[in-house]
C-alpha atoms as a PDB file:
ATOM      1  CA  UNK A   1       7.719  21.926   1.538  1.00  0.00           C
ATOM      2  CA  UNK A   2       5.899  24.855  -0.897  1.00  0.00           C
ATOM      3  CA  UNK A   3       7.701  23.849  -4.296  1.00  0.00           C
ATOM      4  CA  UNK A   4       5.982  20.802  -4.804  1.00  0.00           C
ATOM      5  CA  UNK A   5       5.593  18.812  -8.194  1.00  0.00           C
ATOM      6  CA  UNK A   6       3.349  16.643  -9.333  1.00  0.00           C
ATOM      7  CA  UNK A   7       2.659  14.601 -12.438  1.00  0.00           C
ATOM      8  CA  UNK A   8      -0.662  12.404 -13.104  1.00  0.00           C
ATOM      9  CA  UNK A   9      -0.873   9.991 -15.596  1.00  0.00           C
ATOM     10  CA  UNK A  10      -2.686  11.572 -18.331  1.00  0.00           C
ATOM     11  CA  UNK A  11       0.451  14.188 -18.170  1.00  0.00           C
ATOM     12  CA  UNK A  12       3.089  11.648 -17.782  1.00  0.00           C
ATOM     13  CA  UNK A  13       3.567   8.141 -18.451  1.00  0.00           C
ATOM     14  CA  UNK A  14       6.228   6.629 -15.939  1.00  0.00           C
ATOM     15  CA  UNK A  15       6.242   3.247 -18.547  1.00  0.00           C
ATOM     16  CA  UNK A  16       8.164   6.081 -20.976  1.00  0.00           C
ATOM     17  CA  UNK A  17      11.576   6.504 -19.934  1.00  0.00           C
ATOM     18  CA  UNK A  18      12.264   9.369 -22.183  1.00  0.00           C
ATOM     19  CA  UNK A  19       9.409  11.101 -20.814  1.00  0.00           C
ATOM     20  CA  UNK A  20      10.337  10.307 -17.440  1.00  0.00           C
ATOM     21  CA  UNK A  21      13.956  11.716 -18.532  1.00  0.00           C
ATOM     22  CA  UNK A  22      12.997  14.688 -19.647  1.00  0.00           C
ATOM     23  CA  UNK A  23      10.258  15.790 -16.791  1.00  0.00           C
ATOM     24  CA  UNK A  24      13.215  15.026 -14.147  1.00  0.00           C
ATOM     25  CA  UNK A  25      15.614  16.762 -16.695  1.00  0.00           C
ATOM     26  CA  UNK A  26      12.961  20.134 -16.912  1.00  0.00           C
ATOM     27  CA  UNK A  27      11.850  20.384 -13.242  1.00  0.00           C
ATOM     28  CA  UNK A  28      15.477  18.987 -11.182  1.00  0.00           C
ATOM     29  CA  UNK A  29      13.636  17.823  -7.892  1.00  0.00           C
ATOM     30  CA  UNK A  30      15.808  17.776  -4.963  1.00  0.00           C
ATOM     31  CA  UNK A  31      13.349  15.105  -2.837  1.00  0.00           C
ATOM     32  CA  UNK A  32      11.232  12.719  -4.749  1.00  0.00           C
ATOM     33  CA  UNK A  33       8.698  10.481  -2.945  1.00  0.00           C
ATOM     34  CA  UNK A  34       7.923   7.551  -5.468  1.00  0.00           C
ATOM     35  CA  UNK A  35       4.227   5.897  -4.916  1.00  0.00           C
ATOM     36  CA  UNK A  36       3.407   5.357  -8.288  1.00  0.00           C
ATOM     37  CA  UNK A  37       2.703   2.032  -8.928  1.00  0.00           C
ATOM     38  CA  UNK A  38       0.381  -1.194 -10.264  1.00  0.00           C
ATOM     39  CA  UNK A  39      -2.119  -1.976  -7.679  1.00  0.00           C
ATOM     40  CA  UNK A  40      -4.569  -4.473  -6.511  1.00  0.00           C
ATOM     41  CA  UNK A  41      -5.994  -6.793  -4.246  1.00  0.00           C
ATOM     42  CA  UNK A  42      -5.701 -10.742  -4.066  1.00  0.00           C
ATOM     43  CA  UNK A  43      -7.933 -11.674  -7.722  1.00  0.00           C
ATOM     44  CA  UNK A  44      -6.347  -8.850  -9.534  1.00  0.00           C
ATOM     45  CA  UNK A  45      -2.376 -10.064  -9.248  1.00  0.00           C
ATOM     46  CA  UNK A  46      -3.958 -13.633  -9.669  1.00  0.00           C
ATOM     47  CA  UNK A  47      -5.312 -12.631 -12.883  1.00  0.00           C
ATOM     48  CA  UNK A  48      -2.445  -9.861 -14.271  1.00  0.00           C
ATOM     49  CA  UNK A  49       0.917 -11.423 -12.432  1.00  0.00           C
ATOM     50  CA  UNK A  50       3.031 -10.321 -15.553  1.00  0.00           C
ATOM     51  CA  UNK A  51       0.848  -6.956 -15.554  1.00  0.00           C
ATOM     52  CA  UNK A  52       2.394  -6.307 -11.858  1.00  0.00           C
ATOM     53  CA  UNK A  53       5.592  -7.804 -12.397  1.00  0.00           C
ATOM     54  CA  UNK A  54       6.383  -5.992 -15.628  1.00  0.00           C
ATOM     55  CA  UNK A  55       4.473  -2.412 -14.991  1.00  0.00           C
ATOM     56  CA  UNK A  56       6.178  -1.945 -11.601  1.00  0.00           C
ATOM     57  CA  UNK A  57       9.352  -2.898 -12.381  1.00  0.00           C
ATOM     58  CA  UNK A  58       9.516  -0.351 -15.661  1.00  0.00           C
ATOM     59  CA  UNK A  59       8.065   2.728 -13.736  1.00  0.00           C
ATOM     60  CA  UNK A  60      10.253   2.044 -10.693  1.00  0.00           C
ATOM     61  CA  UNK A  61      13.378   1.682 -12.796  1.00  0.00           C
ATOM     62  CA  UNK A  62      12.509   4.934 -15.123  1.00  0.00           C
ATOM     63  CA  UNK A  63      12.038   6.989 -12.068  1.00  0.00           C
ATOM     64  CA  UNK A  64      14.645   5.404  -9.600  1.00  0.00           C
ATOM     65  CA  UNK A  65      17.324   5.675 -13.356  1.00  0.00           C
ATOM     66  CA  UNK A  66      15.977   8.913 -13.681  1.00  0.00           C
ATOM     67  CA  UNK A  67      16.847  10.319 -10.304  1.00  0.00           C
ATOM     68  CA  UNK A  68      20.142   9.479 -10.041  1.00  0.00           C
ATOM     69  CA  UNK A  69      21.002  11.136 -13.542  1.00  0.00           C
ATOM     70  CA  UNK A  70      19.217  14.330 -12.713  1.00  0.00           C
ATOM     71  CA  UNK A  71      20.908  14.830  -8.511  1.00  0.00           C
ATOM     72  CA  UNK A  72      18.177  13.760  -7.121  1.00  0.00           C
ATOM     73  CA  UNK A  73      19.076  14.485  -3.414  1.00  0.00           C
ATOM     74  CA  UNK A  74      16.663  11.795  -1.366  1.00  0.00           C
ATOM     75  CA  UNK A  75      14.680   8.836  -3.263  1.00  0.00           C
ATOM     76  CA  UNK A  76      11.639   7.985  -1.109  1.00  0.00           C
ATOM     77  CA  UNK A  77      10.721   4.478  -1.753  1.00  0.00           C
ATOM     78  CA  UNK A  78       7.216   3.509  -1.085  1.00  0.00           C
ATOM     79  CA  UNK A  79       7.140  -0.209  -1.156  1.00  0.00           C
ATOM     80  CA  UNK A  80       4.555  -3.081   1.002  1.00  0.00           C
ATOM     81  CA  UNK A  81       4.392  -5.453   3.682  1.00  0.00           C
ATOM     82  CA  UNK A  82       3.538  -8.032   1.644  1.00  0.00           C
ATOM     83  CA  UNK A  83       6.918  -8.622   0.266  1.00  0.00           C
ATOM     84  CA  UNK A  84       7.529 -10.328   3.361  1.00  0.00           C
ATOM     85  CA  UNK A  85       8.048 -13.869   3.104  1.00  0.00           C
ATOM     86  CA  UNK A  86       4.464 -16.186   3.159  1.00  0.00           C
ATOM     87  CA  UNK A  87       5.112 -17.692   6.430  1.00  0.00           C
ATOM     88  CA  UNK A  88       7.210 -15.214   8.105  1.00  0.00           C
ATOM     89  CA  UNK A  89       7.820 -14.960  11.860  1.00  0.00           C
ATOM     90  CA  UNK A  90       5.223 -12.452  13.483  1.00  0.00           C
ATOM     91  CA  UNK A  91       5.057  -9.624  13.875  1.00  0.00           C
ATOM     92  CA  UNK A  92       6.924  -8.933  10.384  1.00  0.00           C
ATOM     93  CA  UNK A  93      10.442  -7.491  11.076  1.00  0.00           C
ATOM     94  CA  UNK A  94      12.642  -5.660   8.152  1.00  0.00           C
ATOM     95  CA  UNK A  95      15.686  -8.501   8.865  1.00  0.00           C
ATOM     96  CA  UNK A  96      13.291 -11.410   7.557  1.00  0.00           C
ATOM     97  CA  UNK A  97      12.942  -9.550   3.855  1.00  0.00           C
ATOM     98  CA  UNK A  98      14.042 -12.662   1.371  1.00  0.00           C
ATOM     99  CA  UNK A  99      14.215 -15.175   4.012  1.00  0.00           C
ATOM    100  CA  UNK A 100      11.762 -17.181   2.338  1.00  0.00           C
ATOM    101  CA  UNK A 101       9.053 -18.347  -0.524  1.00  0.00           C
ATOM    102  CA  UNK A 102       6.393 -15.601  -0.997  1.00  0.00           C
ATOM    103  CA  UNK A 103       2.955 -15.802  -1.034  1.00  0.00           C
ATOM    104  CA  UNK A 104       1.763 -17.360  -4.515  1.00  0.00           C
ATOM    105  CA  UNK A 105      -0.942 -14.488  -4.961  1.00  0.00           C
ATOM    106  CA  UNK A 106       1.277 -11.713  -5.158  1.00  0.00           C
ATOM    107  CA  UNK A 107       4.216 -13.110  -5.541  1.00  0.00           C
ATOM    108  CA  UNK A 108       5.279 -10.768  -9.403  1.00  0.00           C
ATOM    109  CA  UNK A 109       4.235  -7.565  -7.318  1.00  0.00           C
ATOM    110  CA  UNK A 110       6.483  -8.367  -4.497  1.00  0.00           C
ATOM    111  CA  UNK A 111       9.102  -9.318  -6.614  1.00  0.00           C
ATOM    112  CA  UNK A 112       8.598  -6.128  -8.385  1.00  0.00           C
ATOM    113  CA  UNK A 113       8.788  -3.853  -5.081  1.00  0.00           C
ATOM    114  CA  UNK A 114      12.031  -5.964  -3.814  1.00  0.00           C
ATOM    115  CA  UNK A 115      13.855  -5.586  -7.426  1.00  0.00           C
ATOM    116  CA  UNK A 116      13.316  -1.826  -6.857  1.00  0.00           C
ATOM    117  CA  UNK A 117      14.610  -1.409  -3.233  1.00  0.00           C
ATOM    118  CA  UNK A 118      17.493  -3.879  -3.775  1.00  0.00           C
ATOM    119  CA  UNK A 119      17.943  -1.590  -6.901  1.00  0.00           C
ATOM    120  CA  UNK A 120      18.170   1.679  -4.387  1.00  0.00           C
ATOM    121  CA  UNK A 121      20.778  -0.250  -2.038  1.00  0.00           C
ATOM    122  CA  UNK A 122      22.840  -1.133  -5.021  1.00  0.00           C
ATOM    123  CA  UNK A 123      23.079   3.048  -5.947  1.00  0.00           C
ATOM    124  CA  UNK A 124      24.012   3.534  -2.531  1.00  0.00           C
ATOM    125  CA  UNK A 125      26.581   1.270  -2.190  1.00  0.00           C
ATOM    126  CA  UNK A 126      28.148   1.734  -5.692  1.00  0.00           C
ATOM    127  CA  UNK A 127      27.611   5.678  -6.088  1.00  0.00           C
ATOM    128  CA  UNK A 128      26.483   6.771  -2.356  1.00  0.00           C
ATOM    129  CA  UNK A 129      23.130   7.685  -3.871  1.00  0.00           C
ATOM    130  CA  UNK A 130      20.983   8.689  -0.505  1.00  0.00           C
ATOM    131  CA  UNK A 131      17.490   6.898  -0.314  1.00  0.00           C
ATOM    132  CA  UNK A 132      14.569   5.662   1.583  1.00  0.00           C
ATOM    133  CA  UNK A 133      12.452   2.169   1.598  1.00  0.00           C
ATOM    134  CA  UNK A 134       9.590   2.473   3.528  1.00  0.00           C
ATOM    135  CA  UNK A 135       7.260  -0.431   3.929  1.00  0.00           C
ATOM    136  CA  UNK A 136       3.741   0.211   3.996  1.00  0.00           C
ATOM    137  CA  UNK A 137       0.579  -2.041   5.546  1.00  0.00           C
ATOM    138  CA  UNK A 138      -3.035  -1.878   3.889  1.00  0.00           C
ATOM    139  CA  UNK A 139      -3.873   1.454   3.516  1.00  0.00           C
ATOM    140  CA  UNK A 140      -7.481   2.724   3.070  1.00  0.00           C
ATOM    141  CA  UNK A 141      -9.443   6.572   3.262  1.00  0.00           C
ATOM    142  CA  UNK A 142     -10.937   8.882   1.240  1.00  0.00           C
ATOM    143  CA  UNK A 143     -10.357   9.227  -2.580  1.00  0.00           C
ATOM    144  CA  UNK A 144      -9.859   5.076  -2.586  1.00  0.00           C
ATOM    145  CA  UNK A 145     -10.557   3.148  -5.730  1.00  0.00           C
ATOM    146  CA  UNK A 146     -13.962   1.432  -6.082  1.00  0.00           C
ATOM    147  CA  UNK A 147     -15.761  -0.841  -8.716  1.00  0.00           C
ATOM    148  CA  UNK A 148     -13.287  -4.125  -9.805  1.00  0.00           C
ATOM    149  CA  UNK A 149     -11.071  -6.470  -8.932  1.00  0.00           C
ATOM    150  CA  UNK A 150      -8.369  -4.319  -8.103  1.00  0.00           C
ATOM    151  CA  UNK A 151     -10.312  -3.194  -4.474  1.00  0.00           C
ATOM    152  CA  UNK A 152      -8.221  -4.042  -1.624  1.00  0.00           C
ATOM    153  CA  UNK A 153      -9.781  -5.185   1.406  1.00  0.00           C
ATOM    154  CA  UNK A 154     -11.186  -2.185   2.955  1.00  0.00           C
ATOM    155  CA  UNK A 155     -12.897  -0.543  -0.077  1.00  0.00           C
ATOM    156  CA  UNK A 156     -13.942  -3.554  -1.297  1.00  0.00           C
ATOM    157  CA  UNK A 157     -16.020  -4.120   1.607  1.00  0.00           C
ATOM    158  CA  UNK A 158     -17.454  -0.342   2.051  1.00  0.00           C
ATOM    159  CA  UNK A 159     -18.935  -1.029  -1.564  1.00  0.00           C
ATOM    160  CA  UNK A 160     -20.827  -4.419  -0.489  1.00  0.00           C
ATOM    161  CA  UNK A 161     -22.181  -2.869   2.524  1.00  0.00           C
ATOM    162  CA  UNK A 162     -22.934   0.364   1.509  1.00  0.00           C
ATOM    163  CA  UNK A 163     -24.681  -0.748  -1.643  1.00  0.00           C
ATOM    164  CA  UNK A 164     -26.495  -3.602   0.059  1.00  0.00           C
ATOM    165  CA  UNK A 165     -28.441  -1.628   2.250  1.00  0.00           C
ATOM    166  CA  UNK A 166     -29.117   0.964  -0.250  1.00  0.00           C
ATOM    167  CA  UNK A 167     -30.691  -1.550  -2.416  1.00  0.00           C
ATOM    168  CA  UNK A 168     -32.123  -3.271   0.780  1.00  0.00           C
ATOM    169  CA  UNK A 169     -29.826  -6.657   0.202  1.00  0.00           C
ATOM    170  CA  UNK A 170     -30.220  -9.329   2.803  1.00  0.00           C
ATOM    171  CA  UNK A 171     -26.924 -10.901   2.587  1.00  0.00           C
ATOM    172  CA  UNK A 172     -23.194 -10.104   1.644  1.00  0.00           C
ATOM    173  CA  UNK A 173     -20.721 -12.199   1.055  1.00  0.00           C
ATOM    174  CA  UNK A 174     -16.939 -12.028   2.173  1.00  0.00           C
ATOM    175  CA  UNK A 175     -14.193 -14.099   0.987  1.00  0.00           C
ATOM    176  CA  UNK A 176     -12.218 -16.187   3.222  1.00  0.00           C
ATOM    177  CA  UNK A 177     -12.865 -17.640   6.708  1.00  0.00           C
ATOM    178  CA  UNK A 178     -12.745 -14.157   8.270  1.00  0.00           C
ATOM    179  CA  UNK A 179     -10.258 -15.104  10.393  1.00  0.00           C
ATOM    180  CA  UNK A 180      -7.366 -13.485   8.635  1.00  0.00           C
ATOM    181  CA  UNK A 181      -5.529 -10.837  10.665  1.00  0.00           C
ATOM    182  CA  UNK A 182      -4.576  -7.559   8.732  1.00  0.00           C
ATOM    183  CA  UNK A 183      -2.910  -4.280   9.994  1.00  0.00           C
ATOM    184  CA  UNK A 184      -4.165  -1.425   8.621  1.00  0.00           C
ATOM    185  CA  UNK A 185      -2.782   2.206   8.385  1.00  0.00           C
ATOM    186  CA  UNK A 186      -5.301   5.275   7.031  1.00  0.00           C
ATOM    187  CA  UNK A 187      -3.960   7.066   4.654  1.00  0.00           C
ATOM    188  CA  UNK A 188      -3.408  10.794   6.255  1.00  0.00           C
ATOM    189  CA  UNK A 189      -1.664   8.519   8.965  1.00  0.00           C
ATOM    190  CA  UNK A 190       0.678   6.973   6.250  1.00  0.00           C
ATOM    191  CA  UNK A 191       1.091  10.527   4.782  1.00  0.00           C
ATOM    192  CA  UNK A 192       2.598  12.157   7.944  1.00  0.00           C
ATOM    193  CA  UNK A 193       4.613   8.893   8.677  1.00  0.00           C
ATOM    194  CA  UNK A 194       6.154   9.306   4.737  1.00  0.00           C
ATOM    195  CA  UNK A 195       7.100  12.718   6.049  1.00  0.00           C
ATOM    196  CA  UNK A 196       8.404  12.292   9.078  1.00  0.00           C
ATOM    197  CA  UNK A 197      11.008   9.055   8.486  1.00  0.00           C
ATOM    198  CA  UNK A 198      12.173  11.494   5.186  1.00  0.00           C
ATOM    199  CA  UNK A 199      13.069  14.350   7.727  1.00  0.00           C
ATOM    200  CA  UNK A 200      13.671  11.643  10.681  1.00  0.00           C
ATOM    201  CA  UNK A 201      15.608   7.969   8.999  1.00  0.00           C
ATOM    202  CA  UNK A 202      18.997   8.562   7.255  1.00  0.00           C
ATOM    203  CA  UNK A 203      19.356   4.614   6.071  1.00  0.00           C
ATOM    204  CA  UNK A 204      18.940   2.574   3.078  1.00  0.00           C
ATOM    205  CA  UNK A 205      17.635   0.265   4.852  1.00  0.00           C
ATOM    206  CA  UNK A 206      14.324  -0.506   4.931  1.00  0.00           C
ATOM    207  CA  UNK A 207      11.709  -0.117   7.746  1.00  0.00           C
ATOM    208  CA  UNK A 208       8.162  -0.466   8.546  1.00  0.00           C
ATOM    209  CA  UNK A 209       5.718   2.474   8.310  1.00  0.00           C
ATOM    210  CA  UNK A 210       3.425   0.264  11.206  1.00  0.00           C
ATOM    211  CA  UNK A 211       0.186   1.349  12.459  1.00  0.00           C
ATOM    212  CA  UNK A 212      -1.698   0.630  16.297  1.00  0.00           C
ATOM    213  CA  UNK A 213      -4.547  -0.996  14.141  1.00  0.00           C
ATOM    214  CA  UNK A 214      -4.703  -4.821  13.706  1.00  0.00           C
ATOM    215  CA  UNK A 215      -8.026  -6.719  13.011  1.00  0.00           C
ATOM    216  CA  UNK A 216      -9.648  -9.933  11.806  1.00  0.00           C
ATOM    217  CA  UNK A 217     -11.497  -9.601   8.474  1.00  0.00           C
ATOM    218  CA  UNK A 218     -14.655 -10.602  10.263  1.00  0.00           C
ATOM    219  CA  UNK A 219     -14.500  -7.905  12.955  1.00  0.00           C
ATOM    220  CA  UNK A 220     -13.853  -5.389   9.998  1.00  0.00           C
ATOM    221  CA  UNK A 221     -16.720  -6.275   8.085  1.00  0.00           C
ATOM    222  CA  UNK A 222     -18.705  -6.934  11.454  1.00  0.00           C
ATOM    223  CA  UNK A 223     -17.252  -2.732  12.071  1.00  0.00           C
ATOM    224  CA  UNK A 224     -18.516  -1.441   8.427  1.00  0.00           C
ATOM    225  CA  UNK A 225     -21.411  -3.265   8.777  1.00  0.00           C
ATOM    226  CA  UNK A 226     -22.144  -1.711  11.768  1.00  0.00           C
ATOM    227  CA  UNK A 227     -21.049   2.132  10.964  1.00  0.00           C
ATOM    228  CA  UNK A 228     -23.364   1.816   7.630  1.00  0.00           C
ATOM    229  CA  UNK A 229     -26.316   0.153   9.554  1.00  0.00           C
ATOM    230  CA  UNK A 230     -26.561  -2.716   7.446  1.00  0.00           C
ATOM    231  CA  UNK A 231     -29.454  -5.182   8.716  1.00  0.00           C
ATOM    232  CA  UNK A 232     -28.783  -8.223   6.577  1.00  0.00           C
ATOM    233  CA  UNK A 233     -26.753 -11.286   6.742  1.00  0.00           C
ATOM    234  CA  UNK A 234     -23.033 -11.727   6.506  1.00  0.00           C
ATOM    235  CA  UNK A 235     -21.690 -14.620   5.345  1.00  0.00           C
ATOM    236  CA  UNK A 236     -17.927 -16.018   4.544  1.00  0.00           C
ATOM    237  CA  UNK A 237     -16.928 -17.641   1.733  1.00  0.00           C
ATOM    238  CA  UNK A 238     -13.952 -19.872   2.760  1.00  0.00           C
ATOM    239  CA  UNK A 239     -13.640 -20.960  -1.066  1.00  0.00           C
ATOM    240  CA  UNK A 240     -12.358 -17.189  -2.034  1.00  0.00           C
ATOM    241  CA  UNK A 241      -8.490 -16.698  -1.328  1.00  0.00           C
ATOM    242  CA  UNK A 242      -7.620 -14.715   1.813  1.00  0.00           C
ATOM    243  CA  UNK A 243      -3.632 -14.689   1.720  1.00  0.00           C
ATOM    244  CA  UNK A 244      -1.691 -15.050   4.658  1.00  0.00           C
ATOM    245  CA  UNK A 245      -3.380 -16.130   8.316  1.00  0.00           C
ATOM    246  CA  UNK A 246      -1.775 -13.115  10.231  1.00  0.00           C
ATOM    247  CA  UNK A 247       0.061  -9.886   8.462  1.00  0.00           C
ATOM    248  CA  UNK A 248       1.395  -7.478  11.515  1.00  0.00           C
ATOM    249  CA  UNK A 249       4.458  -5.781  10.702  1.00  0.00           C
ATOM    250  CA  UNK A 250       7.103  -5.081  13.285  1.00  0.00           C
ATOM    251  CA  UNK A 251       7.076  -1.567  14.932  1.00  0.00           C
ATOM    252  CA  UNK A 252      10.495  -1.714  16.645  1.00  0.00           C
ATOM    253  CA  UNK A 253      12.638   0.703  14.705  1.00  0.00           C
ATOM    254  CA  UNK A 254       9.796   3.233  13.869  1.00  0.00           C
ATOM    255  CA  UNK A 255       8.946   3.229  17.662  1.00  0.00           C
ATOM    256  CA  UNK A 256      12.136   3.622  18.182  1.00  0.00           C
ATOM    257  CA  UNK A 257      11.967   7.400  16.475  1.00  0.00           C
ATOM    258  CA  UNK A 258       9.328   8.222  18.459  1.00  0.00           C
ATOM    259  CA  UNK A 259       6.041   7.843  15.811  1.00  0.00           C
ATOM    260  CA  UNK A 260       2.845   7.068  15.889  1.00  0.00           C
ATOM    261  CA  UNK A 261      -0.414   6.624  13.947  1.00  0.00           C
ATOM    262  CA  UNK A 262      -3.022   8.754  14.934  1.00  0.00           C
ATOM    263  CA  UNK A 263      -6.535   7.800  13.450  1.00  0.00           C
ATOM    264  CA  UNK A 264      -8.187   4.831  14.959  1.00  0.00           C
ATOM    265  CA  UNK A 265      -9.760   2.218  12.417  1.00  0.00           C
ATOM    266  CA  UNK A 266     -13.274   3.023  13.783  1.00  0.00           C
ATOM    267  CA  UNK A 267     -13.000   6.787  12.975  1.00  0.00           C
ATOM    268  CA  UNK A 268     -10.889   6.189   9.774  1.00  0.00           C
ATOM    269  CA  UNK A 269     -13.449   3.495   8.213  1.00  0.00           C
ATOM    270  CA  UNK A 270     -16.369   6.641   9.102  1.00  0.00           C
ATOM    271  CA  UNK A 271     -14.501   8.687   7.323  1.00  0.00           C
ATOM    272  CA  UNK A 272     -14.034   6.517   4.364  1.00  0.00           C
ATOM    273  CA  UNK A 273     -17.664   5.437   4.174  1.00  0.00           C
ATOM    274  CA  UNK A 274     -18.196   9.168   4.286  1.00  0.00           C
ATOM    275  CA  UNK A 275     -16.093  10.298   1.252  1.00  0.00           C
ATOM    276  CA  UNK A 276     -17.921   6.905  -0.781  1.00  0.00           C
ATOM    277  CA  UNK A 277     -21.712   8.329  -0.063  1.00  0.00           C
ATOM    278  CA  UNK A 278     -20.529  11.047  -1.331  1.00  0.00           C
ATOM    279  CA  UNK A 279     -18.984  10.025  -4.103  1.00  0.00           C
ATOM    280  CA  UNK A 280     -21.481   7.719  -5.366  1.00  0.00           C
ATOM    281  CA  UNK A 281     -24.675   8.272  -3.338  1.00  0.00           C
ATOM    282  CA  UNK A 282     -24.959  12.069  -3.785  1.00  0.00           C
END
């Protein structure tokens, strides 16, 4: 793929639908892979549910709305794990979608990402309009978002490590119990996977993007602490929120095609902690 268009935010605002008109109007994609979207960890959709619910269902709709009007060939659909239901059956399969009550702290972004794939289905079964769900797990690698609320897991906790040793800290604090289990997929991994189910999965239907990597919050931070050689004290606050006991999604259908993620979480997380010292440390 050479012809390849982008469009950041400052140059186009997906909340515009006459924007979004005219850019797919102007440049006529044939393939569009759709991961724009309002993003966060567990405190930021506590503290902006209508944010997430309203943002993500606007952008989705202008670009999904758009597509179809302009012959878009292939809608890529990059949607989340944690639409699955709050106490699902493990590991997470793509037939248990809307079987039940979703978790409380993200409940308007999930509702958001399900609105827009039930949205795709509905084109393809009214006007045979071709296009592709795919369900992602935490992602995390280089060029991740730092500094707020919004940090998911992963970046959240490179920050408290890396900047309590730098400012010799002797404790950090992580929220939750620690015991959580979370499956996590880096983000050149999640890139080739995008790739390969556009070229390789011909169904609306949804399906797990899954990765080999599944860890307890305290290994993780036990792991960063370890790759940033961190001295101090870790500690768990069980107060904080920490979601769902176990999130592993199910890896049947995309094992079935033959894929698999590449980058282990030890050399991923190096990499990541890599690309922050540089970012803010150099």
């Amino acid at each position: 793929y050479r012809n390849i268009v982008t469009a950041s935010r400052d140059k186009l605002d997906l909340m515009n639908s006459v924007d979004v008109n005219k850019f797919f109007s102007k440049e006529k994609p044939k393939l569009v892979i759709h991961c724009a979207a309002k993003a966060g960890g567990i405190m930021a959709n506590k503290n902006q549910p209508y944010t997430f619910l309203n943002q993500n269902n606007v952008i989705q709709s202008n670009c999904i709305n758009a597509a179809f009007e302009n012959g878009v060939e292939k809608f890529i659909f990059i949607s989340s794990t944690c639409i699955y239901p709050m106490n699902v059956k493990q590991p997470m399969s793509e037939s248990s979608i809307m079987t039940g009550p979703l978790s409380n702290e993200t409940k308007p972004y999930c509702i958001a990402k399900i609105s827009g794939m039930e949205l795709l289905s509905s084109l393809a079964i009214q006007h045979d309009f071709k296009s592709l769900s795919i369900l992602l797990p935490n992602l995390y690698g280089p060029n991740d978002h730092y500094g707020d609320d919004s940090n998911h897991v992963i970046p959240g906790l490179i920050q408290r490590f890396v900047d309590a040793k730098e400012t010799a800290k002797k404790s950090v604090t992580v929220w939750g119990s620690g015991t959580s289990v979370r499956e996590f997929l880096f983000t050149r991994d999640a890139a080739k996977g995008i790739i390969f189910l556009l070229e390789n999965f011909h169904s609306v239907d949804p399906i797990n993007l899954s990765s080999t990597e599944n860890i307890t919050i305290k290994e993780l931070a036990i792991l960063i602490a370890d790759i940033v050689s961190y001295p101090g004290e870790i500690k768990f606050d069980k107060s904080k929120p920490e979601g769902a006991p176990i999130k592993i999604s199910d890896s049947t259908k995309i094992d079935s095609l033959g894929w698999k993620s590449e980058t282990s979480i030890e050399q991923g997380l190096k990499e990541t902690i890599d690309d922050y010292y540089q970012r803010f440390y150099q």
